[in-house]
Protein backbone atom coordinates (compact mmCIF):
# COMPACT_ATOMS: atom_id res chain seq x y z
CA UNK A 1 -6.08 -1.57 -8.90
CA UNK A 2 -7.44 -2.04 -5.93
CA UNK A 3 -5.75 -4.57 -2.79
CA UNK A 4 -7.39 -6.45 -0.87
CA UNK A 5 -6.11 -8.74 2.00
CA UNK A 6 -7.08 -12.63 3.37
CA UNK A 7 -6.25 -14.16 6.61
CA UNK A 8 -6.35 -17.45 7.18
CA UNK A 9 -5.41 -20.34 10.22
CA UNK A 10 -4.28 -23.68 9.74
CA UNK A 11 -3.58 -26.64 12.47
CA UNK A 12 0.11 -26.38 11.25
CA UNK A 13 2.47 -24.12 9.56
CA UNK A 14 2.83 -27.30 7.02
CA UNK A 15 -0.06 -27.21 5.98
CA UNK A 16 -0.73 -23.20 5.27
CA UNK A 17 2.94 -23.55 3.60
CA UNK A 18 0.78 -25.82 0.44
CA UNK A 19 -2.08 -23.61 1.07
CA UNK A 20 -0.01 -20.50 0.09
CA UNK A 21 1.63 -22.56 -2.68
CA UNK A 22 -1.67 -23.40 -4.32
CA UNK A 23 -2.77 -20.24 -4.40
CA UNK A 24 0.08 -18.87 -5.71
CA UNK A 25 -0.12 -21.50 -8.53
CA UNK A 26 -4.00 -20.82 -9.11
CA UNK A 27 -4.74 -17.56 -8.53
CA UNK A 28 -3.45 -14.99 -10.29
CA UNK A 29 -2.96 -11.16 -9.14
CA UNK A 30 -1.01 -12.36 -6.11
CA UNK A 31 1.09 -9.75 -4.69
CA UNK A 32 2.39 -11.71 -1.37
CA UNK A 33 1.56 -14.85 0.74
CA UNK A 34 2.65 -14.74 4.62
CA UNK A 35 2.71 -18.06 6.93
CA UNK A 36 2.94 -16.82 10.42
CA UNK A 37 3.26 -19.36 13.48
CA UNK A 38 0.91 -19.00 16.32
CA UNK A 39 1.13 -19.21 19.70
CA UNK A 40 4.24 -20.64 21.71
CA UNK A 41 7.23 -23.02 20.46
CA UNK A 42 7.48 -26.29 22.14
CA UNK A 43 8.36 -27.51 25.19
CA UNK A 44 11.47 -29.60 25.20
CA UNK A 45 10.70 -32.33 26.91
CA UNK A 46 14.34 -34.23 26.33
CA UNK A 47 16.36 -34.92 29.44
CA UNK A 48 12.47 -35.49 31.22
CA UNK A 49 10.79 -39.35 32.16
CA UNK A 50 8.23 -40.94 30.39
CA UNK A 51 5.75 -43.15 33.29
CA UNK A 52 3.69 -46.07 31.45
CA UNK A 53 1.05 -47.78 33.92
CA UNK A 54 0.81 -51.67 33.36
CA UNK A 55 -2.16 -53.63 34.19
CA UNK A 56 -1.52 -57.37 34.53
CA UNK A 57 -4.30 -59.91 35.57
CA UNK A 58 -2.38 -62.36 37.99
CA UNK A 59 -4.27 -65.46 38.29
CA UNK A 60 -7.43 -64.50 36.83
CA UNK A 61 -8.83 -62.60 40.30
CA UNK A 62 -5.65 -60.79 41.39
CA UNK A 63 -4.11 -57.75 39.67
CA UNK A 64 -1.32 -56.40 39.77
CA UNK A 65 0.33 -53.09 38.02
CA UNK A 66 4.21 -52.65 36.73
CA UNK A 67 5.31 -49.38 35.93
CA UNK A 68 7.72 -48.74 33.20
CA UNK A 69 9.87 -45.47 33.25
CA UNK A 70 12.20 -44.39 29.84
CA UNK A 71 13.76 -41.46 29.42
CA UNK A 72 12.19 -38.97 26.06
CA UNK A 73 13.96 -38.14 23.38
CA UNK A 74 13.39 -36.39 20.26
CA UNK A 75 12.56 -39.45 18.04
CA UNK A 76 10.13 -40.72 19.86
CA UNK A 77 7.84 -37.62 20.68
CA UNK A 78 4.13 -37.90 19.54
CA UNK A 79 3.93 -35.72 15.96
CA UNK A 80 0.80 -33.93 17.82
CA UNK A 81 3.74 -32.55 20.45
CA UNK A 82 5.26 -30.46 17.32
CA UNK A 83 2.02 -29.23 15.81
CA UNK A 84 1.77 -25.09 15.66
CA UNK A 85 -0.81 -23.13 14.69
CA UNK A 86 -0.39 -20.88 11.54
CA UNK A 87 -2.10 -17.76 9.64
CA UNK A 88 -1.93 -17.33 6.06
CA UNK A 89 -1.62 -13.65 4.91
CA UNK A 90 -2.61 -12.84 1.54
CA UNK A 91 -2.45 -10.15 -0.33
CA UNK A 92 -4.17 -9.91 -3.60
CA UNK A 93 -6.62 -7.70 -5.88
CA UNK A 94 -9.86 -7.33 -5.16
CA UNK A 95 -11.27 -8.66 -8.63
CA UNK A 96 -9.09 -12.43 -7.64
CA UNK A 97 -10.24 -12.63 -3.86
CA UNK A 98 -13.24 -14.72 -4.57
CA UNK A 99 -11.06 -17.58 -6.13
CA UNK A 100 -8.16 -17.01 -2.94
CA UNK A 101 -11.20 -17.44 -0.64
CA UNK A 102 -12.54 -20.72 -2.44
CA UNK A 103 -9.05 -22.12 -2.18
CA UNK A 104 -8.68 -21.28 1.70
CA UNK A 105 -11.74 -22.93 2.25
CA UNK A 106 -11.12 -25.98 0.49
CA UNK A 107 -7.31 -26.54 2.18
CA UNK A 108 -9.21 -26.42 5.54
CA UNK A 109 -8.51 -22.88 6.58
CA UNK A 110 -10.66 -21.78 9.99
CA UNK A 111 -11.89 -18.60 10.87
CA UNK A 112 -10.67 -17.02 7.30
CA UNK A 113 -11.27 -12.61 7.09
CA UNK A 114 -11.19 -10.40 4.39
CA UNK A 115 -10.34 -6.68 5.37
């Protein structure tokens, strides 16, 4: 029996996580799924100022700005600040890899390899 091996990325680790689960479920002749982070953690940005410019029309021909400045902390973070790339590793037999490759496509996998 004969291995063959499918790589995968995904905008977030979340979403290679149901991916791999949905192949596991589906496909069978699975040996192993692998969700690897890429690239770097986040930034903490707690402790750091958050600057929000104001416009205000004063009188209908007059503006004026106000600038508001709060502090950040983890609860109110964009969720785009937490998103990590991820690559899905799978390992399967080679008779099986057609049906892995459907289902990476169709979960939104990018730039998806077979070696």
């Amino acid at each position: 029996m004969e291995l063959c091996r499918l790589r995968g990325e995904y905008e977030a680790v979340e979403l290679a996580e149901l991916a791999a689960g949905r192949i596991r479920r589906s496909v069978r002749g699975v040996q192993r799924t692998l969700v690897q982070p890429i690239g770097k953690a986040v930034q903490s940005l707690v402790g750091k100022q958050h600057y929000t410019l104001l416009p205000a029309n004063m009188r209908m021909s007059n503006y004026q700005t106000a600038v508001m400045v709060s502090d950040i902390s983890d609860d109110i973070l964009p969720e785009p600040m937490y998103r990590r790339t991820a690559e899905l590793l799978i390992l399967c037999d080679k008779e099986t890899a057609g049906a892995a490759e459907a289902i990476l496509h169709a979960t939104g996998a990018m730039k998806v390899r077979k070696s």
